[in-house]
N, C-alpha and C. Protein backbone atom coordinates (compact mmCIF):
# COMPACT_ATOMS: atom_id res chain seq x y z
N UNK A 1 0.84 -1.18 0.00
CA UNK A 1 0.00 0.00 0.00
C UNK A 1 0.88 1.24 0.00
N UNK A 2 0.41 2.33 -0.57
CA UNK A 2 0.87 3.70 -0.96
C UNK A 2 0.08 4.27 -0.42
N UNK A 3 1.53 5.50 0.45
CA UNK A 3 0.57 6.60 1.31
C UNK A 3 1.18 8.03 0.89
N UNK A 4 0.39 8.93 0.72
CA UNK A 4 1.33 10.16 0.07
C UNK A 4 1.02 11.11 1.60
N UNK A 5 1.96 11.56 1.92
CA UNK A 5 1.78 12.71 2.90
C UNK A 5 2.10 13.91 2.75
N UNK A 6 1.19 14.95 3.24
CA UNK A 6 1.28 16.85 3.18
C UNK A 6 1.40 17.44 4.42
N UNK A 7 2.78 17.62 4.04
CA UNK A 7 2.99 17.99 5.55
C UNK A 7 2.99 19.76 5.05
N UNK A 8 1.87 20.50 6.06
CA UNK A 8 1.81 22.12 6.02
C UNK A 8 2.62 22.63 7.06
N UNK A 9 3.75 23.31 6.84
CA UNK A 9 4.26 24.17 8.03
C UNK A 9 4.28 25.33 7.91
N UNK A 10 4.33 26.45 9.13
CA UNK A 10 4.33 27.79 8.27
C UNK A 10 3.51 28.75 8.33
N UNK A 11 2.19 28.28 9.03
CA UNK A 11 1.07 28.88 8.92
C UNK A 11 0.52 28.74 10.19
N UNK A 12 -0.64 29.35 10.36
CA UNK A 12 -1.26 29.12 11.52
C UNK A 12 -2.49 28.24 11.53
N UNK A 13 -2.85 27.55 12.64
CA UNK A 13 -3.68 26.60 12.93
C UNK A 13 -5.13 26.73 11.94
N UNK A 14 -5.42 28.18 11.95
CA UNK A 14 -7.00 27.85 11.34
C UNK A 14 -6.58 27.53 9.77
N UNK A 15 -5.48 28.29 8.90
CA UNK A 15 -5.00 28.08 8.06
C UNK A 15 -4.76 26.51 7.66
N UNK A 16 -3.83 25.99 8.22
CA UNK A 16 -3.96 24.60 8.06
C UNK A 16 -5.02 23.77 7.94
N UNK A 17 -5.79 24.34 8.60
CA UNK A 17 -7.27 23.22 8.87
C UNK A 17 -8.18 23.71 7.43
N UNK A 18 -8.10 24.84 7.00
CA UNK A 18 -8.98 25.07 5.80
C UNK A 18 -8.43 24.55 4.72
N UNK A 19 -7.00 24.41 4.77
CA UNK A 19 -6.56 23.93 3.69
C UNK A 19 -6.41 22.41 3.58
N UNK A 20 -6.30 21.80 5.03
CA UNK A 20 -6.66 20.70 4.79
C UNK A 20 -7.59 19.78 4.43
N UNK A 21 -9.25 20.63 4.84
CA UNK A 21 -10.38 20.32 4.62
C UNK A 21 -10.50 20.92 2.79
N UNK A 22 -9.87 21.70 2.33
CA UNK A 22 -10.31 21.98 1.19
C UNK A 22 -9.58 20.70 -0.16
N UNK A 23 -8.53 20.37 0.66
CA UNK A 23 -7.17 19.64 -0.75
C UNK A 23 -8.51 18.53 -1.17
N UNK A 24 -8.49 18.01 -2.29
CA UNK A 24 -9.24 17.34 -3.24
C UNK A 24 -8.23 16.40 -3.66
N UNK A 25 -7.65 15.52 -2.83
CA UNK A 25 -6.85 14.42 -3.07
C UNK A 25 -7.57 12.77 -3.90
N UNK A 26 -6.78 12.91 -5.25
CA UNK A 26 -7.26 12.33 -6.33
C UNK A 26 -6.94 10.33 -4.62
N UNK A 27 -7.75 8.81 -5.72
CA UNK A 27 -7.77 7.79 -5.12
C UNK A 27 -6.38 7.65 -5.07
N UNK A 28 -6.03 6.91 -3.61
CA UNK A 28 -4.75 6.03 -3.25
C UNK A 28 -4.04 5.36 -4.75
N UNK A 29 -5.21 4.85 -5.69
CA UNK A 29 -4.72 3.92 -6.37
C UNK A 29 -3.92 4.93 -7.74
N UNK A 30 -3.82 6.20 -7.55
CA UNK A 30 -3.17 6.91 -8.32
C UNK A 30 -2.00 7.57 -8.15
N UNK A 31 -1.85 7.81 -6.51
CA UNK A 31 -0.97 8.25 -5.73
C UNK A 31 0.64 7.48 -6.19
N UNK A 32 0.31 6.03 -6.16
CA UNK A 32 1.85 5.23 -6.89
C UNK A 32 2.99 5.45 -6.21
N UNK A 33 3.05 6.38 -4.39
CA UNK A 33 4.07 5.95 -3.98
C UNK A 33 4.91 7.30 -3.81
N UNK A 34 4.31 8.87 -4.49
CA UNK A 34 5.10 9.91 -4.21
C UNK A 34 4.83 10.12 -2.94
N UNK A 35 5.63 11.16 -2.56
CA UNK A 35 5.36 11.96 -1.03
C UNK A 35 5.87 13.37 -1.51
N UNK A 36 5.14 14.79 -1.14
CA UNK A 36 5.02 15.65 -0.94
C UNK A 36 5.20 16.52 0.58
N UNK A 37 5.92 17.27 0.55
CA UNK A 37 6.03 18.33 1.88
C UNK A 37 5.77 19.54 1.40
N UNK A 38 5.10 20.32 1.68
CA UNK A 38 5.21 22.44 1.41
C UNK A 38 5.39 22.69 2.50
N UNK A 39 5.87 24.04 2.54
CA UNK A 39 6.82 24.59 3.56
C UNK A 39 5.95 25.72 3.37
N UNK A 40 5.16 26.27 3.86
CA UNK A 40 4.73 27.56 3.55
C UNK A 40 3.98 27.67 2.26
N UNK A 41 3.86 29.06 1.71
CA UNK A 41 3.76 28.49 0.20
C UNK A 41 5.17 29.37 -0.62
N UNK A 42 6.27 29.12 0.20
CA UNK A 42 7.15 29.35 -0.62
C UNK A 42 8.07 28.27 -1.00
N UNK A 43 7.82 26.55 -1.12
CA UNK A 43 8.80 26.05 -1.48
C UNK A 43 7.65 24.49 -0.72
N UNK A 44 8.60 23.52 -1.91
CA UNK A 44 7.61 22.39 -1.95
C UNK A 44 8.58 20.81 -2.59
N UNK A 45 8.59 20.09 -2.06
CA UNK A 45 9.67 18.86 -2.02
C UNK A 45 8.61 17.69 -2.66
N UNK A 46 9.16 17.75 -3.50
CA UNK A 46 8.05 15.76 -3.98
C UNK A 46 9.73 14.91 -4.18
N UNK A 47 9.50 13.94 -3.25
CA UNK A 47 10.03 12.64 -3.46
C UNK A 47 9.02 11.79 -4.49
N UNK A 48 9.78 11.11 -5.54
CA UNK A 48 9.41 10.01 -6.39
C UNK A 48 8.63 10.52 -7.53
N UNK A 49 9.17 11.60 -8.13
CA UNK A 49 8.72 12.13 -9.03
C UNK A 49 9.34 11.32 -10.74
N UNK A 50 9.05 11.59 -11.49
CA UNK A 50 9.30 11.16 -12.60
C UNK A 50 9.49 11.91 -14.13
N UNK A 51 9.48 12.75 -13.78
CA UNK A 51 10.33 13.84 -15.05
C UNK A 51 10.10 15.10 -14.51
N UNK A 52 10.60 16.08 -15.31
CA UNK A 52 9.63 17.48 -15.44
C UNK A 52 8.74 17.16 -16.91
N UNK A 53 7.76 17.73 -16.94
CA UNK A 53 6.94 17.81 -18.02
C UNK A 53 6.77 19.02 -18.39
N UNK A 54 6.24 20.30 -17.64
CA UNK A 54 6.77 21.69 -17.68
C UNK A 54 7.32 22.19 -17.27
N UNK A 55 8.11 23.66 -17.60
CA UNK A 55 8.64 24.41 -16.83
C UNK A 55 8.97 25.71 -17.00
N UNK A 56 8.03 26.51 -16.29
CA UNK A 56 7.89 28.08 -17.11
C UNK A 56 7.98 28.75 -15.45
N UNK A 57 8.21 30.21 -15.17
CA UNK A 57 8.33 30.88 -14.14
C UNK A 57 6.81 30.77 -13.56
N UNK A 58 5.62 31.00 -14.26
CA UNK A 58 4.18 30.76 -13.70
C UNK A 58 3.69 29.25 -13.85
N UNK A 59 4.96 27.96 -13.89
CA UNK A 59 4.29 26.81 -13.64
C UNK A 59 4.92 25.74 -13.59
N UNK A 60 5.48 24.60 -12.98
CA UNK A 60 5.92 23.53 -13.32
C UNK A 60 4.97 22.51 -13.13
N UNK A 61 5.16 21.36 -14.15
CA UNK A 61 4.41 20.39 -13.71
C UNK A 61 5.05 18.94 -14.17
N UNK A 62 4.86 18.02 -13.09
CA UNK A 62 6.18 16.89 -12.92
C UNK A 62 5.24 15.82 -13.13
N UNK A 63 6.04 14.06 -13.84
CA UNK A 63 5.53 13.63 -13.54
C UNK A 63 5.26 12.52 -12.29
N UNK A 64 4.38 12.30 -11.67
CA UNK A 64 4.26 11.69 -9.84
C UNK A 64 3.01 10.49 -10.31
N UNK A 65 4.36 9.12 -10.52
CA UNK A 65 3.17 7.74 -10.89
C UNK A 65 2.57 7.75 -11.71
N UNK A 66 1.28 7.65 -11.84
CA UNK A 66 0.19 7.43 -12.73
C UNK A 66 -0.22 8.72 -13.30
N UNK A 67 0.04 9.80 -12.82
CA UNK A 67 -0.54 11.22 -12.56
C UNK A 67 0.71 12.56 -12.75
N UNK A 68 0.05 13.41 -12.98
CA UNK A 68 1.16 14.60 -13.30
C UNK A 68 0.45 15.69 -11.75
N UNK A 69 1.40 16.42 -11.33
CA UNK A 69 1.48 17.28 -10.17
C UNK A 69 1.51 19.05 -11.06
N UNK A 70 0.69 19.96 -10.91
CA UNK A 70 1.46 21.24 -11.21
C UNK A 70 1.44 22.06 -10.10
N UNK A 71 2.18 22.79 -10.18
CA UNK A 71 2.58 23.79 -9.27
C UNK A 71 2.68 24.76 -10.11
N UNK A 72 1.79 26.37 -9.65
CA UNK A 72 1.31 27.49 -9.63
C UNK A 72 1.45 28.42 -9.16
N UNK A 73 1.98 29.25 -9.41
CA UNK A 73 2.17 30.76 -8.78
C UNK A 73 3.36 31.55 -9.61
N UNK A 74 3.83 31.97 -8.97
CA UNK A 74 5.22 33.34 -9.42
C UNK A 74 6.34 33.03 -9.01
N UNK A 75 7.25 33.73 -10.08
CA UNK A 75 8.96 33.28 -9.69
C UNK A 75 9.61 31.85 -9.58
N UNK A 76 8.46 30.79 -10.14
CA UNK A 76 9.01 29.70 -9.28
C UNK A 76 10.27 29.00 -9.82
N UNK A 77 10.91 28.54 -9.07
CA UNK A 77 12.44 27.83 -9.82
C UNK A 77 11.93 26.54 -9.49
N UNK A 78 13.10 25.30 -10.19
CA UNK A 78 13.23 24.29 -9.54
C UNK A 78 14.71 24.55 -8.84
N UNK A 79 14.50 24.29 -7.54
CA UNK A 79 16.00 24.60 -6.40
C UNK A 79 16.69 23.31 -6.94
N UNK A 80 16.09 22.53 -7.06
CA UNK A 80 16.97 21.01 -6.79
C UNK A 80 16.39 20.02 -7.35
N UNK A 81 17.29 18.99 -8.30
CA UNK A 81 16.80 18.01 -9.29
C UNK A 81 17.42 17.05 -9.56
N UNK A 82 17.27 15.99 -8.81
CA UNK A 82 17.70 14.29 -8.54
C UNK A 82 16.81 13.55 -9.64
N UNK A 83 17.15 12.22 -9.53
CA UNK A 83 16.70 11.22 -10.44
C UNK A 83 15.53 11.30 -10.26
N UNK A 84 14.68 11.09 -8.49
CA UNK A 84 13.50 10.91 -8.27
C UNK A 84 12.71 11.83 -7.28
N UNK A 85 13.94 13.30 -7.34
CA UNK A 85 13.04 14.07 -6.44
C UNK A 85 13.39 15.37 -7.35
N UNK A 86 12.37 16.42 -6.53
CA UNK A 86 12.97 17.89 -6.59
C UNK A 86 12.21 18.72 -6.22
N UNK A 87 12.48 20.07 -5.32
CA UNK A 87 12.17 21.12 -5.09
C UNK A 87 11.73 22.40 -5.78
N UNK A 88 10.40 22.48 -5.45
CA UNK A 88 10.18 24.00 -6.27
C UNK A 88 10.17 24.79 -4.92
N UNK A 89 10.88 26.08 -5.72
CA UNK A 89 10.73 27.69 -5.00
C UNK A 89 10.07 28.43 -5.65
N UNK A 90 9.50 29.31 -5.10
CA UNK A 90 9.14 30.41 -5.42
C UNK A 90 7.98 30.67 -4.65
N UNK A 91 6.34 31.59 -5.21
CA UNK A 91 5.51 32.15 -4.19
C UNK A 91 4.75 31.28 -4.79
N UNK A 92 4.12 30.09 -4.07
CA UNK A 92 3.21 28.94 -4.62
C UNK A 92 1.52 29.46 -4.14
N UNK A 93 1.33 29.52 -5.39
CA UNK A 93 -0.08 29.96 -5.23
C UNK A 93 -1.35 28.80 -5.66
N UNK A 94 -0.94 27.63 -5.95
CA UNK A 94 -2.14 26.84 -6.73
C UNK A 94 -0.93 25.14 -6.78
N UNK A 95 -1.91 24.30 -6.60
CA UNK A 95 -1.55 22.38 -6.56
C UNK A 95 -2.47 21.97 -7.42
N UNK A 96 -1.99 20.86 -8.34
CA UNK A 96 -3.31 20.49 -9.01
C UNK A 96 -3.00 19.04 -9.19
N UNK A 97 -3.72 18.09 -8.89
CA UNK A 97 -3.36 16.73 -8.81
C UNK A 97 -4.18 16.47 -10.42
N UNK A 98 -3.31 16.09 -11.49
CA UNK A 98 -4.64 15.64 -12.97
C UNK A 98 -3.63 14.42 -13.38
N UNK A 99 -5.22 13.61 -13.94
CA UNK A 99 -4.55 12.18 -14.09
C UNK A 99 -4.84 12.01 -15.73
């Protein structure tokens, strides 16, 4: 079994809780094993990623298993880029899980 975890730091309590009640997390059976951390919304870690697919200052989007990940907002870089991970920076404004 595959578990993906979001870990929110950074923010304050009611914050967390709206955003946790709001995320629209696609089935387990698509997930395939990445893991995700955001730090705020300035910077965001996926372990077990599988390419870049885009990559423009207003967007990257990677691919994670079965499914592609984008990331949204301004300025964003990729900080760091391993075989099966990497870091985006910048001011993350938008997540979009599409399969």
């Amino acid at each position: 079994m595959y578990c993906t975890v979001i870990k929110i730091t950074g923010w304050g309590v009611a914050v967390k809780k709206k955003l946790e009640n709001s995320l629209s997390m696609p089935p387990p059976s698509l997930l395939s094993g990445f893991r995700m951390e955001i730090s705020g919304n300035r910077e965001a870690v996926l372990e077990g990623c599988g390419g870049v697919l885009e990559y423009s200052e207003d967007s990257i989007r990677v691919r994670a298993g079965k499914m592609s990940v984008r990331f949204t907002g301004r300025n964003l870089k990729i900080k760091c880029l391993t075989a099966d991970s990497l870091v985006v920076e910048g001011y993350l404004t938008g997540l979009e899980f599409l399969t």
